[in-house]
N, C-alpha and C. Protein backbone atom coordinates (compact mmCIF):
# COMPACT_ATOMS: atom_id res chain seq x y z
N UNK A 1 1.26 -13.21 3.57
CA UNK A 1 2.15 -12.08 3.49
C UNK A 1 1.86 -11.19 4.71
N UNK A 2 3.10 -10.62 5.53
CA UNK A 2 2.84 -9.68 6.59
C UNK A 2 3.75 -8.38 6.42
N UNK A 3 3.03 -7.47 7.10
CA UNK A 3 4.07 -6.32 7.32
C UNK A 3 5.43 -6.44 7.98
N UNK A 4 6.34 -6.07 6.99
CA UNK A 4 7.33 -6.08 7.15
C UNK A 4 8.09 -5.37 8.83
N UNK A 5 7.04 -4.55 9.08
CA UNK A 5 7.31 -3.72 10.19
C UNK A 5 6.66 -4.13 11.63
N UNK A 6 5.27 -4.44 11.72
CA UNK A 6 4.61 -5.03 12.56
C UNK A 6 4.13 -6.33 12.39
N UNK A 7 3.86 -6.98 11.19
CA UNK A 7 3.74 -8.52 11.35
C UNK A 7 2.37 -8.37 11.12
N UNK A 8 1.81 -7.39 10.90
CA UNK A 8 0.15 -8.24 10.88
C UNK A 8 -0.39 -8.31 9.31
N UNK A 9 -0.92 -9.23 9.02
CA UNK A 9 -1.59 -9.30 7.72
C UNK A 9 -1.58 -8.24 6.34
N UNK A 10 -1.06 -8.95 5.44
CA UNK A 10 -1.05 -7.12 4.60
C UNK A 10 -2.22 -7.74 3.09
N UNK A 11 -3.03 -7.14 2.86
CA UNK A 11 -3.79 -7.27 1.67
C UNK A 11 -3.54 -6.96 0.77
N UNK A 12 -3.71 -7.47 -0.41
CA UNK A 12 -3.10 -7.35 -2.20
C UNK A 12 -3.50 -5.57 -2.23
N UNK A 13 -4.15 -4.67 -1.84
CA UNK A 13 -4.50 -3.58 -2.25
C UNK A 13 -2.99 -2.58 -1.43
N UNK A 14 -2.37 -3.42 0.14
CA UNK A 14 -1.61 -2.93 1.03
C UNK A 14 -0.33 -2.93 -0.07
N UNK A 15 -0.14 -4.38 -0.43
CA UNK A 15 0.92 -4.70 -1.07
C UNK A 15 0.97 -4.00 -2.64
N UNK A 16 0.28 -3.77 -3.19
CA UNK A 16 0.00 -3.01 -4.50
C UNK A 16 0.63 -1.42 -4.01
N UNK A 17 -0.01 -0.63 -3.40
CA UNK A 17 0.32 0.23 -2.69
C UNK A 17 1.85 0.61 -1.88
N UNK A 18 2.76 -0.56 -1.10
CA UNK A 18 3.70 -0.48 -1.13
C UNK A 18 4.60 -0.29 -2.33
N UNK A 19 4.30 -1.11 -3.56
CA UNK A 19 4.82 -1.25 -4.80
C UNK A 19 4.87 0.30 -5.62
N UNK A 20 3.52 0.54 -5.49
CA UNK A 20 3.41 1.85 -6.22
C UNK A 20 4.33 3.19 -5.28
N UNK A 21 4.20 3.02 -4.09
CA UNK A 21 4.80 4.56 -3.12
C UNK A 21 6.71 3.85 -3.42
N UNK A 22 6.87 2.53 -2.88
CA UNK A 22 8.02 2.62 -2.10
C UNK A 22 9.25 2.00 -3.61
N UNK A 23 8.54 1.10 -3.94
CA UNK A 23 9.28 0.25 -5.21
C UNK A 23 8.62 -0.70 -6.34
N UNK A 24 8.32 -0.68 -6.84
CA UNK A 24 7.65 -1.66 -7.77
C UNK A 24 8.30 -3.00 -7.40
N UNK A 25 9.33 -3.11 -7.28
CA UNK A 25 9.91 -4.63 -7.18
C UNK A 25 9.66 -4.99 -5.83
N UNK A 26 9.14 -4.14 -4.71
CA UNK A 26 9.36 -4.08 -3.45
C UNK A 26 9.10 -5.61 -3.13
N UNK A 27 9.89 -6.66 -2.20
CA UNK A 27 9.69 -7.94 -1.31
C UNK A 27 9.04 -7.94 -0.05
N UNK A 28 9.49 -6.31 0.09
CA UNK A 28 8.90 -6.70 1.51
C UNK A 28 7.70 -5.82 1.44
N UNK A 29 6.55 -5.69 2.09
CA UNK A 29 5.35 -5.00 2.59
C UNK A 29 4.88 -4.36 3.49
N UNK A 30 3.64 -3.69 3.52
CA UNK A 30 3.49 -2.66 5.07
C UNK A 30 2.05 -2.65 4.87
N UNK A 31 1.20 -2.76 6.19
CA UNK A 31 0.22 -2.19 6.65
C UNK A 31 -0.15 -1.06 5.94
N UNK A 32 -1.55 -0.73 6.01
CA UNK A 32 -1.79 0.62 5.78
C UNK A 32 -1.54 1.58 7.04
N UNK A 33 -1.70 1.10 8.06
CA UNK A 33 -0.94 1.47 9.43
C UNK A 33 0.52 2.03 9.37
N UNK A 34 1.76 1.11 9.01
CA UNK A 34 2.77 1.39 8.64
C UNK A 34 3.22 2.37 7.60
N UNK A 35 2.24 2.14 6.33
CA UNK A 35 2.43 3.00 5.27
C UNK A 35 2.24 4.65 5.87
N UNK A 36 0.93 4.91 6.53
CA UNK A 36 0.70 5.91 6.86
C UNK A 36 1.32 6.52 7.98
N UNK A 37 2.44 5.93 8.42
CA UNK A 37 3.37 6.54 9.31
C UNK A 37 4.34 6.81 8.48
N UNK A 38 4.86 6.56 7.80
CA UNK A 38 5.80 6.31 6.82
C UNK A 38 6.22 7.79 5.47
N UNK A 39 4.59 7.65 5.35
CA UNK A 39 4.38 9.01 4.28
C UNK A 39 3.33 9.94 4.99
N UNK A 40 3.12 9.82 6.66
CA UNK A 40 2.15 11.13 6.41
C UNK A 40 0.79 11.33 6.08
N UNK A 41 0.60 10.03 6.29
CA UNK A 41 -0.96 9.94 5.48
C UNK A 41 -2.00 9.36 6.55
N UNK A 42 -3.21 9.35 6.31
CA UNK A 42 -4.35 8.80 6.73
C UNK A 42 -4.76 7.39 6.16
N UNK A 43 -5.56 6.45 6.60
CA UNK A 43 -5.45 5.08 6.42
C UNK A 43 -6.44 5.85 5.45
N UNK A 44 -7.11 6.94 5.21
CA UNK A 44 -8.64 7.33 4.44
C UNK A 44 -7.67 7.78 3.18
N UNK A 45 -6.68 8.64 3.14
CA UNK A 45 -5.89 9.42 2.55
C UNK A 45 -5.07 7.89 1.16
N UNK A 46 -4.83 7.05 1.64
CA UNK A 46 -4.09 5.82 1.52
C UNK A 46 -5.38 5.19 0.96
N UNK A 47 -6.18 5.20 0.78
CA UNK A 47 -7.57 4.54 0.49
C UNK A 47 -7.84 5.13 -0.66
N UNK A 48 -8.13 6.17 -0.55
CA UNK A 48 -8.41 7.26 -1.69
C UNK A 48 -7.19 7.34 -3.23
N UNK A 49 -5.95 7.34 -2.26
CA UNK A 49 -4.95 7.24 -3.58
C UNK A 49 -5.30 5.58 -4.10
N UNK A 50 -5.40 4.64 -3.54
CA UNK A 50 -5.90 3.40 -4.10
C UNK A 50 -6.73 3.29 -5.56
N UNK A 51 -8.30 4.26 -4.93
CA UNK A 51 -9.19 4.55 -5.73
C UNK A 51 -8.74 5.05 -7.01
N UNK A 52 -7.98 5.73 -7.00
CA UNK A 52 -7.68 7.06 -7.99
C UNK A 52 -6.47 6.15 -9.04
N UNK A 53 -5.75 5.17 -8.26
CA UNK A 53 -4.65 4.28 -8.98
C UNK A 53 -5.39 3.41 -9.64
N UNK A 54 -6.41 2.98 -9.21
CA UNK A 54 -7.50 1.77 -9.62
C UNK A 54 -8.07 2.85 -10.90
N UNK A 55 -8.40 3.50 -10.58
CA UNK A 55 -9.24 4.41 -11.67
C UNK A 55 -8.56 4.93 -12.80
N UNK A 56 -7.41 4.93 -12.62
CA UNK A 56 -6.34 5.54 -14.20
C UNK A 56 -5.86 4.17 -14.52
N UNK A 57 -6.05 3.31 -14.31
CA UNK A 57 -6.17 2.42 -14.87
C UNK A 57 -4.42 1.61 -14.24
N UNK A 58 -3.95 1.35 -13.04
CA UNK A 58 -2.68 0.96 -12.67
C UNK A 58 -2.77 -0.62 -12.79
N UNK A 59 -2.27 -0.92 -13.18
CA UNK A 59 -2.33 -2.78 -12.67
C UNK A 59 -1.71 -3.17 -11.62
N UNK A 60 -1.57 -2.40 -10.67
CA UNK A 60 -1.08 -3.08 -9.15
C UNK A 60 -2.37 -2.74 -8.30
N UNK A 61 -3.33 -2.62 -8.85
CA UNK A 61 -4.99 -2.57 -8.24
C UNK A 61 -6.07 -3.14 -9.24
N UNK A 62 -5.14 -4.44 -9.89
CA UNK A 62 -7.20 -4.76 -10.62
C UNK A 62 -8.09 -5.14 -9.80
């Protein structure tokens, strides 16, 4: 799976993360690079909401 925007590698935590910000059904994917142009964010900022999705318990981060 690659970013939809730049092509480079996207990880189940990238792709979980697209799902949760942009669409749940989302096909296509983004970088945390991309994401964080996108919304404004920090790749640390984007990391942290991860944590916090993982931690309330989301299933697009087991």
């Amino acid at each position: 799976m690659t970013c939809a925007k730049c092509g480079r590698p996207v990880s189940s935590d990238e792709a979980g993360l697209t799902r949760k910000l942009i669409n749940r059904g989302a096909t296509e994917f983004y970088c945390f690079d991309c994401l964080g142009e996108m919304f404004h964010a920090s790749r640390e900022k984007l990391e942290d909401m991860i944590l916090a999705f993982r931690e309330a318990g989301c299933t697009l981060f087991l």
